[in-house]
Every structure is written in structure tokens, then in C-alpha cells.
Protein backbone atom coordinates (compact mmCIF):
# COMPACT_ATOMS: atom_id res chain seq x y z
CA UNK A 1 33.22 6.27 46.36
CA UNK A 2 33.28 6.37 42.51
CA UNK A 3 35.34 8.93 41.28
CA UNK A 4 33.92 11.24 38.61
CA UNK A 5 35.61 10.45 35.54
CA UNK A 6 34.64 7.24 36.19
CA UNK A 7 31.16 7.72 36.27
CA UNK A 8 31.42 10.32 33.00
CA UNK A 9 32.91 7.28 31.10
CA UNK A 10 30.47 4.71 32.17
CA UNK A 11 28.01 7.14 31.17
CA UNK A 12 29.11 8.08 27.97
CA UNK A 13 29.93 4.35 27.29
CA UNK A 14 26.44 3.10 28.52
CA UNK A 15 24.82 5.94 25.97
CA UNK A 16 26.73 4.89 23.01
CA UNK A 17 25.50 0.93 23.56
CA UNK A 18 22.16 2.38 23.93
CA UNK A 19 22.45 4.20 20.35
CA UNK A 20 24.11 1.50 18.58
CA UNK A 21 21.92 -1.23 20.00
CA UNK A 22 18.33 0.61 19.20
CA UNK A 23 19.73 2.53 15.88
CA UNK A 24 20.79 -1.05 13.74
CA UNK A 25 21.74 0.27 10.51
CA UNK A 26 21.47 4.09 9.68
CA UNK A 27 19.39 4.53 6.85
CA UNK A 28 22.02 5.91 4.74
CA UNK A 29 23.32 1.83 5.54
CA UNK A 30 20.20 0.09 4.23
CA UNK A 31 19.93 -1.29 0.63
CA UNK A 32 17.40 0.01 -1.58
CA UNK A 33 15.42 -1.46 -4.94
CA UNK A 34 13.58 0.61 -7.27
CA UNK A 35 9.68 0.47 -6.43
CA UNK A 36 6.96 2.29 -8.51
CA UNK A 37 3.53 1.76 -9.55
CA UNK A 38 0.11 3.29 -10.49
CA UNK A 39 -2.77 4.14 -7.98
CA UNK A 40 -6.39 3.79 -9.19
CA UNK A 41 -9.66 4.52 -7.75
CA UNK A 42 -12.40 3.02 -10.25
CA UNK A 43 -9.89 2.17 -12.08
CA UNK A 44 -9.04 6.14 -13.06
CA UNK A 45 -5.72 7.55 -11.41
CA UNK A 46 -5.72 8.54 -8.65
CA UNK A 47 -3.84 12.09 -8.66
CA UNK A 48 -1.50 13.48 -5.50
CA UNK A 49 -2.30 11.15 -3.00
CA UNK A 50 0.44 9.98 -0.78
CA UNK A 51 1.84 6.53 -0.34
CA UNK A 52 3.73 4.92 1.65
CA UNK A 53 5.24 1.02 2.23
CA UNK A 54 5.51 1.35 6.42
CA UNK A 55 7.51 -2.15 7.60
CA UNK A 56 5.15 -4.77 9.36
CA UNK A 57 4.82 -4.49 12.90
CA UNK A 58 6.95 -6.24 14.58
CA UNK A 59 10.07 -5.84 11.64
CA UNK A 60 12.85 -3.74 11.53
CA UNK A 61 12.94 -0.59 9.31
CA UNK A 62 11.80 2.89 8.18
CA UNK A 63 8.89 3.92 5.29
CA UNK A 64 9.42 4.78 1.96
CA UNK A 65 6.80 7.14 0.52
CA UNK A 66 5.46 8.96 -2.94
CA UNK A 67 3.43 11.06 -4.22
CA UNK A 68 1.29 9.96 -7.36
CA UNK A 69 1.22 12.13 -10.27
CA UNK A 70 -2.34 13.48 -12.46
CA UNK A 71 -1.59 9.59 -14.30
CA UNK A 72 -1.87 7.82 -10.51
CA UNK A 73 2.18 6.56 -11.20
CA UNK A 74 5.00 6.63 -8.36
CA UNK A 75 8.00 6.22 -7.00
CA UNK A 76 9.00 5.78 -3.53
CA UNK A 77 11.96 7.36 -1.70
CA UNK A 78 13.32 6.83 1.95
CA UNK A 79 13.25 8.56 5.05
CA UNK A 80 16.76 10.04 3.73
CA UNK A 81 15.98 11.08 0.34
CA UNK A 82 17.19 7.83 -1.47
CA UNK A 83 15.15 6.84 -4.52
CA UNK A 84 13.92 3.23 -3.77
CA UNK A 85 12.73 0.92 -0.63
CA UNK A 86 13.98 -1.65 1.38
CA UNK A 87 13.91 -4.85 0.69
CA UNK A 88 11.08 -6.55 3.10
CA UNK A 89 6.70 -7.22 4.23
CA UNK A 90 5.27 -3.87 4.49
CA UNK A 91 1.79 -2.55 5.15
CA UNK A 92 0.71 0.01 2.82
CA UNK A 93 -1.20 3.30 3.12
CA UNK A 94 -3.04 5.72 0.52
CA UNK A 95 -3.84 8.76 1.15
CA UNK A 96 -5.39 11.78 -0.35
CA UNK A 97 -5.46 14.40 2.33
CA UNK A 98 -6.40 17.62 0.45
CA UNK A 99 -8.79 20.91 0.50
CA UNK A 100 -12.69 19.80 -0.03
CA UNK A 101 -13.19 20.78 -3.45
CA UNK A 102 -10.12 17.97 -4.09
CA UNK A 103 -7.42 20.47 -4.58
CA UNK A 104 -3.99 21.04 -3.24
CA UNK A 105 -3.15 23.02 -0.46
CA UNK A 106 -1.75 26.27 -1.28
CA UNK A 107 2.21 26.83 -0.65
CA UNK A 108 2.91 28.09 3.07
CA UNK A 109 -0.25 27.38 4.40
CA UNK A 110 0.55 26.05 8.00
CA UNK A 111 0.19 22.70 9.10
CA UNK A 112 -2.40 23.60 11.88
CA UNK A 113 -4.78 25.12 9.49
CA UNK A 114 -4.61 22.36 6.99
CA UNK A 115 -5.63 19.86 9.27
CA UNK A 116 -8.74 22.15 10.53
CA UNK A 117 -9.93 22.55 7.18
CA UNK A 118 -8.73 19.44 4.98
CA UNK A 119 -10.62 16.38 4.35
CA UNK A 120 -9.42 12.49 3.85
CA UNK A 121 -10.60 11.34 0.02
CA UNK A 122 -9.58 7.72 0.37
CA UNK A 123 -11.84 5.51 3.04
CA UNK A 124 -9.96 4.60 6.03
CA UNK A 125 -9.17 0.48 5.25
CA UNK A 126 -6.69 2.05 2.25
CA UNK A 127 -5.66 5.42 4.89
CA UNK A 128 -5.60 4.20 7.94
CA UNK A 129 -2.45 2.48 9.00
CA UNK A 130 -3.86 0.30 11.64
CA UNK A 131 -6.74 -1.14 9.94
CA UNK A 132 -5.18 -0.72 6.33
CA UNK A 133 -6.14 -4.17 3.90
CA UNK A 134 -3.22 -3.07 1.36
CA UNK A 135 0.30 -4.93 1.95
CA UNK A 136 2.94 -6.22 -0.32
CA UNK A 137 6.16 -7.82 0.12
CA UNK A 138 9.71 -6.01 -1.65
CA UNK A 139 11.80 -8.50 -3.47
CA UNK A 140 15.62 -8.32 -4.10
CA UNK A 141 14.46 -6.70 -7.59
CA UNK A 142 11.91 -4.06 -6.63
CA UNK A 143 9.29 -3.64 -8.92
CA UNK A 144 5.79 -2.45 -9.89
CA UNK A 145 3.38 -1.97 -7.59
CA UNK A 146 -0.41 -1.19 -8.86
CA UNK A 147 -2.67 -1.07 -5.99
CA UNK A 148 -6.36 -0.78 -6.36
CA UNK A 149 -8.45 1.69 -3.51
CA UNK A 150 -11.43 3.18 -2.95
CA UNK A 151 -13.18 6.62 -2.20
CA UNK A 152 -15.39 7.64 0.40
CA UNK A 153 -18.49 9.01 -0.97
């Protein structure tokens, strides 16, 4: 018979291993470059959409995201508030998830009611993450990033 603090401690010790193993580096851990760029549809800026560089499948990692201002420019941040994105292949997805007349959603609305009555402005090969045709690969410097999508009609 196994005695009880036995089995707390092989517990405890078989959680921990489980967290370190499937956690790798906490984000706070993971190097970050600067990353910016301009979004365009028809070549005019494309104003608050959302974008974000989400790791290939298959690799390691977290997003980083923005939101593009009324000139379609950038910058991402990571999942913990740093300014930048790791280093690394990553799939990328526009979005411009707003009201129908193209506006933003007003302060405190709740989420439930913004999905019931918002509409998707970019087609779903730039907005969709699984079918997505924008990637882009992060280099040790960062960079600029323009990318290029189109509307639905």
C-alpha cells in the first residue's frame, strides 16, 4: 500500500513535468523584433482591421496581433503586451470584423451581440485562418510588412 504523502508528491511532481514539458518558454521568455507594416485593399488603407502573424502549424509559439490605423499602418504586440513578434514562419490573417455600414462597434457593447449583428469586410482567403493565402517569415531584424487583400463585395 502506497502511503499518502507519497502519492501527493508523485502527483504534484508528475503535474509540474506536465507544465514545464507542454509550456516551453513563457512568453514573457521569448525574444521579440519590431514588425510593422501597411494594409491595403485596392491599394487604399485599409482602416481598423485586425492582424495577426499566428505560427505555422506544426511550430512552436503564440500570435502577435495589430490593429491598423485610418493610414492601413501597424504594429504587432504579443499575447503579453510586448511590442514586437517572434522570430519565425507564420500564417497571416486580416480581418475587418465591424458593424455593416463599416463602422466600429460602440464601447461596451457585448460580445454576443456583436457577433449577431457584425459582418466580415475582408473575403475569407485573407480572414480565414485555415484557408488564409497570406504568410511571411520573421527575420532576426523584424521589419516591414505590407500585405495586399481584398474585399468582399
Amino acid at each position: 500500500m502506497i502511503k499518502q504523502p507519497v502519492v501527493f508528491q508523485i502527483t504534484i511532481l508528475a503535474v509540474l513535468g506536465f507544465l514545464i514539458g507542454c509550456g516551453g518558454s513563457s512568453a514573457s521568455q521569448v525574444k521579440l523584433v519590431p514588425v510593422s507594416g501597411t494594409v491595403t485593399a485596392a491599394g487604399a488603407p485599409l482602416a481598423n482591421a485586425t492582424i495577426t502573424f499566428s505560427p505555422y502549424t506544426g511550430e512552436a509559439g503564440q500570435p502577435a496581433h495589430g490593429t491598423t490605423d485610418e493610414m492601413g499602418k501597424y504594429t504587432l504586440s504579443y499575447v503579453d503586451g510586448r511590442k514586437g513578434c517572434p522570430i519565425g514562419k507564420f500564417t497571416v490573417i486580416v480581418s475587418k470584423f465591424a458593424q455593416p455600414d463599416g463602422s466600429l462597434f460602440p464601447a461596451g457593447m457585448p460580445q454576443e451581440e456583436q457577433m449577431a449583428t457584425g459582418v466580415e469586410f475582408v473575403k475569407p482567403n485573407f480572414s480565414d485562418g485555415s484557408i488564409t493565402k497570406l504568410s511571411t517569415e520573421v527575420g532576426e531584424s523584424g521589419g516591414d510588412f505590407p500585405f495586399e487583400v481584398e474585399l468582399k463585395k
